[in-house]
Every structure is written in C-alpha cells, then in structure tokens.
C-alpha atoms as a PDB file:
ATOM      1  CA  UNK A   1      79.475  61.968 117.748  1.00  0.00           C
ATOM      2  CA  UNK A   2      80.038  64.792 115.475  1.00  0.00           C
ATOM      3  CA  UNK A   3      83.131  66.755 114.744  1.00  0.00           C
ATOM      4  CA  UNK A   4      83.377  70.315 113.404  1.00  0.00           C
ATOM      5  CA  UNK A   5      86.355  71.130 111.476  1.00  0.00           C
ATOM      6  CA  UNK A   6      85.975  74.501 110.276  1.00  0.00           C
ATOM      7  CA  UNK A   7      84.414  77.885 111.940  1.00  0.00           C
ATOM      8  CA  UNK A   8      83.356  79.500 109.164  1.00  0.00           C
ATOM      9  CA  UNK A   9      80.763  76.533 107.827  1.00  0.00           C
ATOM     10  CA  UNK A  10      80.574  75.154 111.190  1.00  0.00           C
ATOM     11  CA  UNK A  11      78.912  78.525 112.829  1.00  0.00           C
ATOM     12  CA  UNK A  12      74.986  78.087 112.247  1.00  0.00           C
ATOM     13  CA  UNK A  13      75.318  74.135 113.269  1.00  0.00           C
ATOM     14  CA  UNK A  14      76.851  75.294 116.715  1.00  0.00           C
ATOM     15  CA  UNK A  15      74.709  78.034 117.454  1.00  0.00           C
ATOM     16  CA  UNK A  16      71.570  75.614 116.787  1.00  0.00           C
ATOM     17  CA  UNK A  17      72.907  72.989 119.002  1.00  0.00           C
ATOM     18  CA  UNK A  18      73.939  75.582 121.646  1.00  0.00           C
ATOM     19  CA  UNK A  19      70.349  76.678 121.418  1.00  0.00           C
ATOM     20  CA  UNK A  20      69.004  73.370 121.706  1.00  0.00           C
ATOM     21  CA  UNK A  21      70.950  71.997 124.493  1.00  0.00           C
ATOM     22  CA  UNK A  22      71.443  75.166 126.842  1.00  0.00           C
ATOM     23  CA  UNK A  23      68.092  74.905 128.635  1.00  0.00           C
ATOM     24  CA  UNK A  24      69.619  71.530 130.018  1.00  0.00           C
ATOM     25  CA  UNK A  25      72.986  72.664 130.651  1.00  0.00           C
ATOM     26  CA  UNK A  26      72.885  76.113 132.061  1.00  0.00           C
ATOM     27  CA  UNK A  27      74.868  76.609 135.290  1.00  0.00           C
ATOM     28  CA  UNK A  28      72.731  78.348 136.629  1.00  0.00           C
ATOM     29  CA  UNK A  29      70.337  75.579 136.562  1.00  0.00           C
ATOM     30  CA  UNK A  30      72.492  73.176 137.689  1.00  0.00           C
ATOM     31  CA  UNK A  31      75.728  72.995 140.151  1.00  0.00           C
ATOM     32  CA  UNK A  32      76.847  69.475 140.308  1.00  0.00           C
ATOM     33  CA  UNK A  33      77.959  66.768 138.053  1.00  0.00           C
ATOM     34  CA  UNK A  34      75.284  64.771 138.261  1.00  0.00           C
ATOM     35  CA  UNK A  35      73.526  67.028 136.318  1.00  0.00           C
ATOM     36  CA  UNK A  36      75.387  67.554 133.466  1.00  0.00           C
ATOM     37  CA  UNK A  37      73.479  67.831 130.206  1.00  0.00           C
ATOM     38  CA  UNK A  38      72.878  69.470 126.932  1.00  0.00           C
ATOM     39  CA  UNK A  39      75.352  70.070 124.071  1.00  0.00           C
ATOM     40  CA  UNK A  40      79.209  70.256 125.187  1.00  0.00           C
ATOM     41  CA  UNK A  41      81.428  72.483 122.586  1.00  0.00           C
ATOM     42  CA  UNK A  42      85.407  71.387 122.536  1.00  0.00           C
ATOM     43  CA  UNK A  43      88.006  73.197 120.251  1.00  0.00           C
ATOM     44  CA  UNK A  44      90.571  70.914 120.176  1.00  0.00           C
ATOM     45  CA  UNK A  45      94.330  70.925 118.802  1.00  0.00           C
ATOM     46  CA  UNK A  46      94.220  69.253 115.565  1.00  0.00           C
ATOM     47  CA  UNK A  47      96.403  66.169 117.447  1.00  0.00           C
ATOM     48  CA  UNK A  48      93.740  65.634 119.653  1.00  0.00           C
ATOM     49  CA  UNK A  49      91.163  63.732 117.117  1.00  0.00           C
ATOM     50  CA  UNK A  50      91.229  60.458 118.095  1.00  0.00           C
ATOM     51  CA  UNK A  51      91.871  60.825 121.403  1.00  0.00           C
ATOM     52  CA  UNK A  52      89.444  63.273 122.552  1.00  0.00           C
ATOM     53  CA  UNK A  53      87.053  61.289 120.222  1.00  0.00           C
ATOM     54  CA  UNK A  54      87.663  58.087 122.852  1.00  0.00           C
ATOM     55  CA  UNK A  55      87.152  60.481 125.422  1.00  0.00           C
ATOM     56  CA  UNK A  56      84.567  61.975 124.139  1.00  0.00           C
ATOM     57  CA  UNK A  57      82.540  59.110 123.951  1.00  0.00           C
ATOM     58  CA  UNK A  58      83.733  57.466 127.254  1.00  0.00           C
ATOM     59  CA  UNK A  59      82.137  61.121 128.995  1.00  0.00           C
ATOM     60  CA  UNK A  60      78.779  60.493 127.086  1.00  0.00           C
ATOM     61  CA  UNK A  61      78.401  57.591 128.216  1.00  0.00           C
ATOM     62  CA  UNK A  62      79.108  58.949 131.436  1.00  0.00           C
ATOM     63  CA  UNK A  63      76.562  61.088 131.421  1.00  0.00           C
ATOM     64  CA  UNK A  64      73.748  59.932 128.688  1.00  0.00           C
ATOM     65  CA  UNK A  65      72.303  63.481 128.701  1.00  0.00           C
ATOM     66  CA  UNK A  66      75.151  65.225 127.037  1.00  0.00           C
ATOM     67  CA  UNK A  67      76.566  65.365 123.493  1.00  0.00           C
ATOM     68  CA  UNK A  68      79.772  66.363 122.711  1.00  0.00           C
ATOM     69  CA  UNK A  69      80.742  68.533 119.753  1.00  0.00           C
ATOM     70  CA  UNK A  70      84.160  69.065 118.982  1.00  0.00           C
ATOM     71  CA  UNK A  71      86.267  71.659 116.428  1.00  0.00           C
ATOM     72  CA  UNK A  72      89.512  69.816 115.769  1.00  0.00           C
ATOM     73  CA  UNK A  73      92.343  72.221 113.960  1.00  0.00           C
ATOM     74  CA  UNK A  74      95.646  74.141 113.842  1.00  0.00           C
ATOM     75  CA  UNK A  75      95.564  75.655 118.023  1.00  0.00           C
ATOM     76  CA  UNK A  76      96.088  79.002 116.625  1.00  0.00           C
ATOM     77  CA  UNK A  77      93.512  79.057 114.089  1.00  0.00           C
ATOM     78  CA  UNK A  78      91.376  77.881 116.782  1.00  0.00           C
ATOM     79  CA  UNK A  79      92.405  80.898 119.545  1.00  0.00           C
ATOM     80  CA  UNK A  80      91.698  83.583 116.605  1.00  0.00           C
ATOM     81  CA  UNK A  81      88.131  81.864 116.371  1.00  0.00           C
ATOM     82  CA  UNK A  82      87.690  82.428 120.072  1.00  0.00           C
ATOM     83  CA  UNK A  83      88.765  85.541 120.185  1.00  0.00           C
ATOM     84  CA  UNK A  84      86.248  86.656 117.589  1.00  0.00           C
ATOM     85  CA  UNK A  85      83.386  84.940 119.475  1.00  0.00           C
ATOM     86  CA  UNK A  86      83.009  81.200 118.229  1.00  0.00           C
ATOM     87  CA  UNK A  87      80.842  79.962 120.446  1.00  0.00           C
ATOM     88  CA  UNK A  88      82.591  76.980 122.811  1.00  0.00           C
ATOM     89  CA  UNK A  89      82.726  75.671 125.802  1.00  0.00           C
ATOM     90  CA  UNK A  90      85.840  74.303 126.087  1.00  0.00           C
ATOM     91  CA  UNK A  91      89.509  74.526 124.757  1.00  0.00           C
ATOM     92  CA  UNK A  92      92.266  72.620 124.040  1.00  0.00           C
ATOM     93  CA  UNK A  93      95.272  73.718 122.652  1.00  0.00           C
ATOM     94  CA  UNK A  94      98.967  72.173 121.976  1.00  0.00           C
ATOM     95  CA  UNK A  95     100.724  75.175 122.820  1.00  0.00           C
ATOM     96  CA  UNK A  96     100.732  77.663 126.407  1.00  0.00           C
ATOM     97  CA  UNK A  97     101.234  80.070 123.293  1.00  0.00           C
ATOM     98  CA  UNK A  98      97.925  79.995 121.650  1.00  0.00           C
ATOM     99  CA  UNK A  99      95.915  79.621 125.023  1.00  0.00           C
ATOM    100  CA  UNK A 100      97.521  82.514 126.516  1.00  0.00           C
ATOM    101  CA  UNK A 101      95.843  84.115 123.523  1.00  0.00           C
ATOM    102  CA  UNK A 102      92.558  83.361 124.407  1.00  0.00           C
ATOM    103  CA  UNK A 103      93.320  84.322 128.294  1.00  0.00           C
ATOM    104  CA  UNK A 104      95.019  88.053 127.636  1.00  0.00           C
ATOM    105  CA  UNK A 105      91.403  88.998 125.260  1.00  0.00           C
ATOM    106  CA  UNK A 106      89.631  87.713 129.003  1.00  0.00           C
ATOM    107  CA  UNK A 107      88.059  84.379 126.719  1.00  0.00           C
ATOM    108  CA  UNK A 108      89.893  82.293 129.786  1.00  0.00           C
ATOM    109  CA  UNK A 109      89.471  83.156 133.311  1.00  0.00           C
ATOM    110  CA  UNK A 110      90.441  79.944 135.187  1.00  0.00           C
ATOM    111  CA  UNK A 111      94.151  78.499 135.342  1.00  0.00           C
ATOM    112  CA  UNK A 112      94.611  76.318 132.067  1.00  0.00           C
ATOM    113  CA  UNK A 113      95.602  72.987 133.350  1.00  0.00           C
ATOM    114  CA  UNK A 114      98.558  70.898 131.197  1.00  0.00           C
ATOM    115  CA  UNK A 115      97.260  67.655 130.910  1.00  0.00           C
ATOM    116  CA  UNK A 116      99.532  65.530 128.264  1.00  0.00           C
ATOM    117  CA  UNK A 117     102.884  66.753 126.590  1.00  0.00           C
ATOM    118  CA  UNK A 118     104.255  65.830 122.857  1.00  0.00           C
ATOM    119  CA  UNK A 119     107.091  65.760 120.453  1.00  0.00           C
ATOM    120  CA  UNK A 120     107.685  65.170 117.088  1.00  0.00           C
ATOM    121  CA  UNK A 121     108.825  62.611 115.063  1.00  0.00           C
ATOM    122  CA  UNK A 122     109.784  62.177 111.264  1.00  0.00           C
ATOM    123  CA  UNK A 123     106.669  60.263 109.381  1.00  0.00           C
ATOM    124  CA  UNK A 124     107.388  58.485 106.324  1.00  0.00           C
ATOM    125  CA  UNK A 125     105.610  56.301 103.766  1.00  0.00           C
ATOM    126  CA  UNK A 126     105.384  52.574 104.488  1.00  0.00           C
ATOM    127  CA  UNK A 127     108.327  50.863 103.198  1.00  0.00           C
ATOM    128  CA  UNK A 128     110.225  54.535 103.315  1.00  0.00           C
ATOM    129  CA  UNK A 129     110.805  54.571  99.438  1.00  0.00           C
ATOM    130  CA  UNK A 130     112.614  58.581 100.024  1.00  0.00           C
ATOM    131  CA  UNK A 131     115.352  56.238 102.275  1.00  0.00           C
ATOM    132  CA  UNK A 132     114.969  59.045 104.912  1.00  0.00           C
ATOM    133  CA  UNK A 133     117.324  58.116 108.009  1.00  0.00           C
ATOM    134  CA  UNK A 134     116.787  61.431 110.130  1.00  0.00           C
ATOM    135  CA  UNK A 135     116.196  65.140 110.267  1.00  0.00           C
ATOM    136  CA  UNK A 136     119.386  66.148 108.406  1.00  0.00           C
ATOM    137  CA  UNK A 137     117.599  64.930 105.490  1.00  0.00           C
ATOM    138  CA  UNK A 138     115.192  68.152 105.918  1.00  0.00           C
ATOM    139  CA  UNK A 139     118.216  70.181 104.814  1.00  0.00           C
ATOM    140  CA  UNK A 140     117.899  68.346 101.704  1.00  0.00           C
ATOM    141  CA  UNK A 141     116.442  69.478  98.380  1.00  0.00           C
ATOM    142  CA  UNK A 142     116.310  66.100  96.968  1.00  0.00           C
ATOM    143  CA  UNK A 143     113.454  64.315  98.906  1.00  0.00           C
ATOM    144  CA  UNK A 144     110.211  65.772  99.141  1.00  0.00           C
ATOM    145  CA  UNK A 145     109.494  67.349 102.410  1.00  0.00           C
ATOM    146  CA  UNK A 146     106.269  68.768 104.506  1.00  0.00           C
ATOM    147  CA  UNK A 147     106.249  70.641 107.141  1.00  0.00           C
ATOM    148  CA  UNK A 148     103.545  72.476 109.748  1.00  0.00           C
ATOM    149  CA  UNK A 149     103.111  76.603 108.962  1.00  0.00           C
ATOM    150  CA  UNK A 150     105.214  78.369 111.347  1.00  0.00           C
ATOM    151  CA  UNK A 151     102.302  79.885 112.981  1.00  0.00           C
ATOM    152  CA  UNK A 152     101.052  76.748 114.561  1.00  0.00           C
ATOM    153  CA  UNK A 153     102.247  74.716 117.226  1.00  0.00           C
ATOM    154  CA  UNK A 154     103.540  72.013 115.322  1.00  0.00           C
ATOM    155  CA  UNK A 155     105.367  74.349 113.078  1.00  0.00           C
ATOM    156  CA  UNK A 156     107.012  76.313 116.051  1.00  0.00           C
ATOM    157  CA  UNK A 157     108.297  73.083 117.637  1.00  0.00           C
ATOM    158  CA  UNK A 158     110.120  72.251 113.643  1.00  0.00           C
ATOM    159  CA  UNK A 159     111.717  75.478 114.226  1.00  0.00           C
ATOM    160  CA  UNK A 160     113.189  74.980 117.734  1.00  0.00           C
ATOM    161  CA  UNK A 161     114.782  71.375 116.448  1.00  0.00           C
ATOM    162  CA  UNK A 162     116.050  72.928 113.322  1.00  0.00           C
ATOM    163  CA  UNK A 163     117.842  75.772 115.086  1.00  0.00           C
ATOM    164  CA  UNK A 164     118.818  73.371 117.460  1.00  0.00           C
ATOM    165  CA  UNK A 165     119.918  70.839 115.237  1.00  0.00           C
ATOM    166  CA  UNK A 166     121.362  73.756 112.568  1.00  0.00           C
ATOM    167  CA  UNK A 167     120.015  72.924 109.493  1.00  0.00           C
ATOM    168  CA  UNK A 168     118.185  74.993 107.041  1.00  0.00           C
ATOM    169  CA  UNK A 169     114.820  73.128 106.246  1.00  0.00           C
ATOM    170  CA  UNK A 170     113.757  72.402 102.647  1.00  0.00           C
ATOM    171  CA  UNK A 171     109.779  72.106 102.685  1.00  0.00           C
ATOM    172  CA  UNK A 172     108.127  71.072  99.636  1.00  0.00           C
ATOM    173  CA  UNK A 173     105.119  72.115 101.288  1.00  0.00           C
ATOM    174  CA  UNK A 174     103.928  73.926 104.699  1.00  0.00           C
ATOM    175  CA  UNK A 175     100.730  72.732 105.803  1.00  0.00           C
ATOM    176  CA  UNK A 176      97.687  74.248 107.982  1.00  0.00           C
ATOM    177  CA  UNK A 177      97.681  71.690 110.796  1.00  0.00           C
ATOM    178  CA  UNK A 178      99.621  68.658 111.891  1.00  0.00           C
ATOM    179  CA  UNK A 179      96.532  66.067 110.331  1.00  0.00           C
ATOM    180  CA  UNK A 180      97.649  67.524 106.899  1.00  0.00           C
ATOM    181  CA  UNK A 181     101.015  67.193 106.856  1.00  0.00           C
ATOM    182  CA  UNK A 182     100.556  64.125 108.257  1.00  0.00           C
ATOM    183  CA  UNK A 183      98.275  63.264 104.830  1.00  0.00           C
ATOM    184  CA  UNK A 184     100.663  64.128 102.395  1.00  0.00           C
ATOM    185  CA  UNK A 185     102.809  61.340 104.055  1.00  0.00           C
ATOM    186  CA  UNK A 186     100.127  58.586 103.806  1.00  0.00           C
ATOM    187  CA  UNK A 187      99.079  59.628 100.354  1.00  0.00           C
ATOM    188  CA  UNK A 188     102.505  59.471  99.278  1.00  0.00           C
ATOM    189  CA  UNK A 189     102.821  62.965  98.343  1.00  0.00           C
ATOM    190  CA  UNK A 190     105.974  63.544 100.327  1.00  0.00           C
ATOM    191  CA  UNK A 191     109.146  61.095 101.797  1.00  0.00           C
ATOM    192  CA  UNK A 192     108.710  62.394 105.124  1.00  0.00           C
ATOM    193  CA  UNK A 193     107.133  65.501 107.097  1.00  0.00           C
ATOM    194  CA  UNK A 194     107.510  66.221 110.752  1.00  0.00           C
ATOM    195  CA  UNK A 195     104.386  65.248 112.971  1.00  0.00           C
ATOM    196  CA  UNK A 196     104.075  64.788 116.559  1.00  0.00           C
ATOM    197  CA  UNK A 197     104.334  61.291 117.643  1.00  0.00           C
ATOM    198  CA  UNK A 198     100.861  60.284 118.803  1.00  0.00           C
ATOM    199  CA  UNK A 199     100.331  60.675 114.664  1.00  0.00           C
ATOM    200  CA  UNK A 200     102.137  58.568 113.651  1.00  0.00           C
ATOM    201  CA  UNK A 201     100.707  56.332 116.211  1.00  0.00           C
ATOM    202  CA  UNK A 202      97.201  56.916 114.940  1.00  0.00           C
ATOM    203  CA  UNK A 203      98.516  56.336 111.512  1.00  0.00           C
ATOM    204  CA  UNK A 204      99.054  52.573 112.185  1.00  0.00           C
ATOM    205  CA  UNK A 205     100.765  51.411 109.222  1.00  0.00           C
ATOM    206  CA  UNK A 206     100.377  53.858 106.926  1.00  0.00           C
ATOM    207  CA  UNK A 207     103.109  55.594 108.029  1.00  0.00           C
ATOM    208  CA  UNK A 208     106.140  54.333 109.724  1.00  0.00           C
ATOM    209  CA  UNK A 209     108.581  57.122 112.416  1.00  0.00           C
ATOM    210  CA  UNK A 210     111.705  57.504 112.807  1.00  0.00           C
ATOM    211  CA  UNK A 211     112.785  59.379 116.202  1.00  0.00           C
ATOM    212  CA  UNK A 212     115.317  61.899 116.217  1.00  0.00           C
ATOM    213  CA  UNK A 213     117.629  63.010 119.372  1.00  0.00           C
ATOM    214  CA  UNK A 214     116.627  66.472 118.811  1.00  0.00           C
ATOM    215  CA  UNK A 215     112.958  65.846 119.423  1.00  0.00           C
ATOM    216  CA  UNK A 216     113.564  66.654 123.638  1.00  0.00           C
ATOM    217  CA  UNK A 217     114.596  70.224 123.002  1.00  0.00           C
ATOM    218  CA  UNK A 218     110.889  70.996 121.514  1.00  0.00           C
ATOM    219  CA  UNK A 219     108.644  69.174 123.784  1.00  0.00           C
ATOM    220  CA  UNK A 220     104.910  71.227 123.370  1.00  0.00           C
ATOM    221  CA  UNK A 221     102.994  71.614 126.402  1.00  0.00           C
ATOM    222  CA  UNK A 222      98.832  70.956 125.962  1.00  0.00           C
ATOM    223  CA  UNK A 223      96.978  72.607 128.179  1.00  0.00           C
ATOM    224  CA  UNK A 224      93.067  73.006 128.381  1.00  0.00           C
ATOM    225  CA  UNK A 225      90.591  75.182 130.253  1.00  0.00           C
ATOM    226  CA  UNK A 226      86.757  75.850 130.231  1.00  0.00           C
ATOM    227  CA  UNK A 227      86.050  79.195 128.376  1.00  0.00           C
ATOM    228  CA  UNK A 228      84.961  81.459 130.604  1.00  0.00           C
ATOM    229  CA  UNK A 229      81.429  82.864 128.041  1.00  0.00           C
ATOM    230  CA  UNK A 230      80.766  78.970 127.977  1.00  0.00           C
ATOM    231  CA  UNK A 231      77.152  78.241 126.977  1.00  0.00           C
ATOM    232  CA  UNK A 232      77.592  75.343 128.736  1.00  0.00           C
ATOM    233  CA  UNK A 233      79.633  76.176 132.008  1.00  0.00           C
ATOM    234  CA  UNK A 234      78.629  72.619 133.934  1.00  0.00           C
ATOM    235  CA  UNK A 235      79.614  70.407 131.046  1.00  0.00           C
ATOM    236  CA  UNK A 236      82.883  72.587 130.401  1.00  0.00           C
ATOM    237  CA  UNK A 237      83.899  72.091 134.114  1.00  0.00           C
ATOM    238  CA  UNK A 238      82.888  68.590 134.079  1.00  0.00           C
ATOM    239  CA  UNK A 239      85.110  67.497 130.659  1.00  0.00           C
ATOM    240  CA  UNK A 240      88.350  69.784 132.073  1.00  0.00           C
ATOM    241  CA  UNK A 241      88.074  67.237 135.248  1.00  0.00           C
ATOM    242  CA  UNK A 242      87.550  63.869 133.159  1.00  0.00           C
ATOM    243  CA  UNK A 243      90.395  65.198 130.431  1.00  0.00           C
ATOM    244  CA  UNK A 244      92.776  65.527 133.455  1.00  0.00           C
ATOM    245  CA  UNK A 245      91.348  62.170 134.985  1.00  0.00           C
ATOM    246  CA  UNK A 246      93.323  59.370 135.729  1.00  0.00           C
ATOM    247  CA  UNK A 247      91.438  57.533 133.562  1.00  0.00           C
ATOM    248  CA  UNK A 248      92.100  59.893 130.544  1.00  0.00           C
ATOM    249  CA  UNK A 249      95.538  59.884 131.409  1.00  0.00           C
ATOM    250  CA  UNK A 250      95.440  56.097 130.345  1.00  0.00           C
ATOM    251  CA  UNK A 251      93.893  56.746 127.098  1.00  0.00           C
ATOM    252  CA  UNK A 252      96.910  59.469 126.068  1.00  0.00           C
ATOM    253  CA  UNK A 253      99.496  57.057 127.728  1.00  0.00           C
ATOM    254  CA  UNK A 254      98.250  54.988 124.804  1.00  0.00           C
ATOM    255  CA  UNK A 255      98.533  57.149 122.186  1.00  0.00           C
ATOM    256  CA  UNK A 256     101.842  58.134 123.138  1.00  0.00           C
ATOM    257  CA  UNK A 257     101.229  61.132 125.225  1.00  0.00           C
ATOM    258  CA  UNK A 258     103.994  61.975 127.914  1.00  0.00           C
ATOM    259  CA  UNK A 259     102.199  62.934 131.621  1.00  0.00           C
ATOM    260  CA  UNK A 260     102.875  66.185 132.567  1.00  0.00           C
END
C-alpha cells in the first residue's frame, strides 16, 4: 500500500493512478459493491496513519480489485488541497472545522458521517527525563515544549485546554501536524508535546502519556465523507461504509478511539 504525504510532489503520481484505475471504478460503470475496483484516493487526518493503514488493507483484501492510496497530514492543510482541486476520493478529517471547509466550496455534497472521537494527552520521552507531571508544566519556560500550529486540529484542541485550564503555553516549537510533534518527543528533542492519545498509543514505548483532567473539555470530532468530484465515486461510497463499519469500529476501539 502506498501513502502520499504531500500534494505538491504527490500530484502527477495521483493523477496517473486516477488515470489508470478509473476505467474500473467509474460509477457509472458500476452501482454495487461487488464491483468495486480501480484506484481509491483517501486524505486522511495526519492521526489516522496506522489505522486507516489496517483498514486500508483489511478493504483490499475485501475487494482484490482495488488499491488504496492515501494522503495522511495536518486536516486543514488537507481541506485547502481540496479546495484547490487535489484529486481524491475520499476525506477524512479530525475536525467538523476543516470538513465544513471542503462542504461550503460544494467539494462535499453528502452528510459527513463522525465515525471515532479523540483527545489529547501529554507525550513524553521514555523514562520522562524533563520530570513532566501534567499540563501546568506547559506554562513553563524551563522544559522544552512542542506543540501543534494553531491552525490545525490538534493545535485548536491545545488552545481550548489551555484557556480552560488558564495557563499561558511555552512552546519551544509549533509543529505542522500531530505525527511531528509527536517526533520531536521520540527523538528526544522535547520533554513533552501535546498529541492525541491514539499517538501515543502507536508510539509503543517510545513515548510514554500522561492524561490530564482537562483533556474532556477538547474532545475533536472526526468525521469523513466521499468527495462529491470523486474519480472514483463506487470505491469512495464503499470505504465511507467499511470506515463506519462495525468492524472498523473495533480497529479504532484499539487504538484508543472513543465511538461516537
């Protein structure tokens, strides 16, 4: 399975593939999910990586004539590439924010569908050599600190639990997506950033969290929806289903997802 991380380099792969793989997955070829072929685009939320890598291999398998190609990164990075006529099938995003985006420029025309919910958590080194004990330690200038840029979901949901909390955050560092934040933690470049949970999950132990009580008031909604220029309209309609399966819903429990 291969992943696309970046638009701008990623362009000319996706329009080849989309070329080769949209004679076997046009809808208007085919109306059922039986026939679902060809090459399936997902633009996923940057938290999404090894989860919708499971899946994506689980609906392969499902149906051997599809391949899915997916564009993991910061949700509103991803909307902006939408908007501007990336060519997908299918997106995911970790905030209603950046997907009603996508909807008011007409790029989504069916109901987005929440299918998993988040929070964050404080991610520190193994062994936690900054001795970080909780989020008041983000008012701090004394430990090194990362945090998400405020534009993307991850960095809008620091915000709420700052304000909530009332401290005045101290980033070393503001980062383009939760996966790099979440890097400067295993490469020991910080004591601690704040990543949603299901990373520091995926970390294993690279990383050990530390929950916070503040976490509940910034809960991030995910919700997904087939795009409505899809070059690939069966496929689209076909993944949306699976990714709000009740077997999917088994592989986020997992991860350490919350159900809608």
């Amino acid at each position: 399975m291969r992943k696309i991380r970046e638009w701008g380099v990623a362009t000319a792969t996706v329009l080849a593939v989309v070329t080769a793989g949209c004679g076997s997955g046009d809808a208007t070829e085919h109306t059922g999910a039986d026939h679902v072929s060809g090459t399936l685009i997902v633009f996923a939320a940057a938290s999404l990586t090894e989860t919708f890598t499971e899946l994506g291999k689980q609906f392969e398998a499902a149906h051997p004539g599809v391949e899915v190609v997916y564009s993991f990164g910061a949700s509103s990075a991803l909307a902006e590439q939408i908007n501007q006529g990336a060519p997908a099938d299918v997106f995911a995003s970790a905030a209603p924010k950046n997907m009603q985006q996508v909807r008011d420029k007409g790029s989504v025309t069916a109901t987005p569908v929440t299918f998993v919910r988040n929070r964050l958590e404080i991610a520190v080194p193994k062994g936690n050599p900054g001795r970080i004990t909780g989020l008041a330690d983000f008012g701090k200038t004394e430990p090194k600190l990362a945090l998400c840029a405020k534009q993307v979901p991850c960095g809008a949901a620091t915000e709420t639990v700052f304000e909530t909390a009332g401290i005045t955050p101290q980033p070393d560092t503001r980062e383009q997506d939760v996966k790099a934040a979440l890097t400067k933690v295993t490469l020991g470049e910080v004591d601690a950033a704040l990543v949603y949970r299901t990373d520091v999950e995926a970390a294993g132990d690279k990383v050990e969290g530390i929950d916070f009580p503040e976490s509940v008031k910034a809960i991030n909604d995910y919700p997904v929806a087939p795009l409505a220029h899809a070059p690939n309209a069966v496929a689209a309609a076909a993944f949306v289903d699976f990714v709000t399966s009740e077997k999917a819903q088994s592989v986020f429990a997992a991860a350490g997802f919350d159900t809608p």
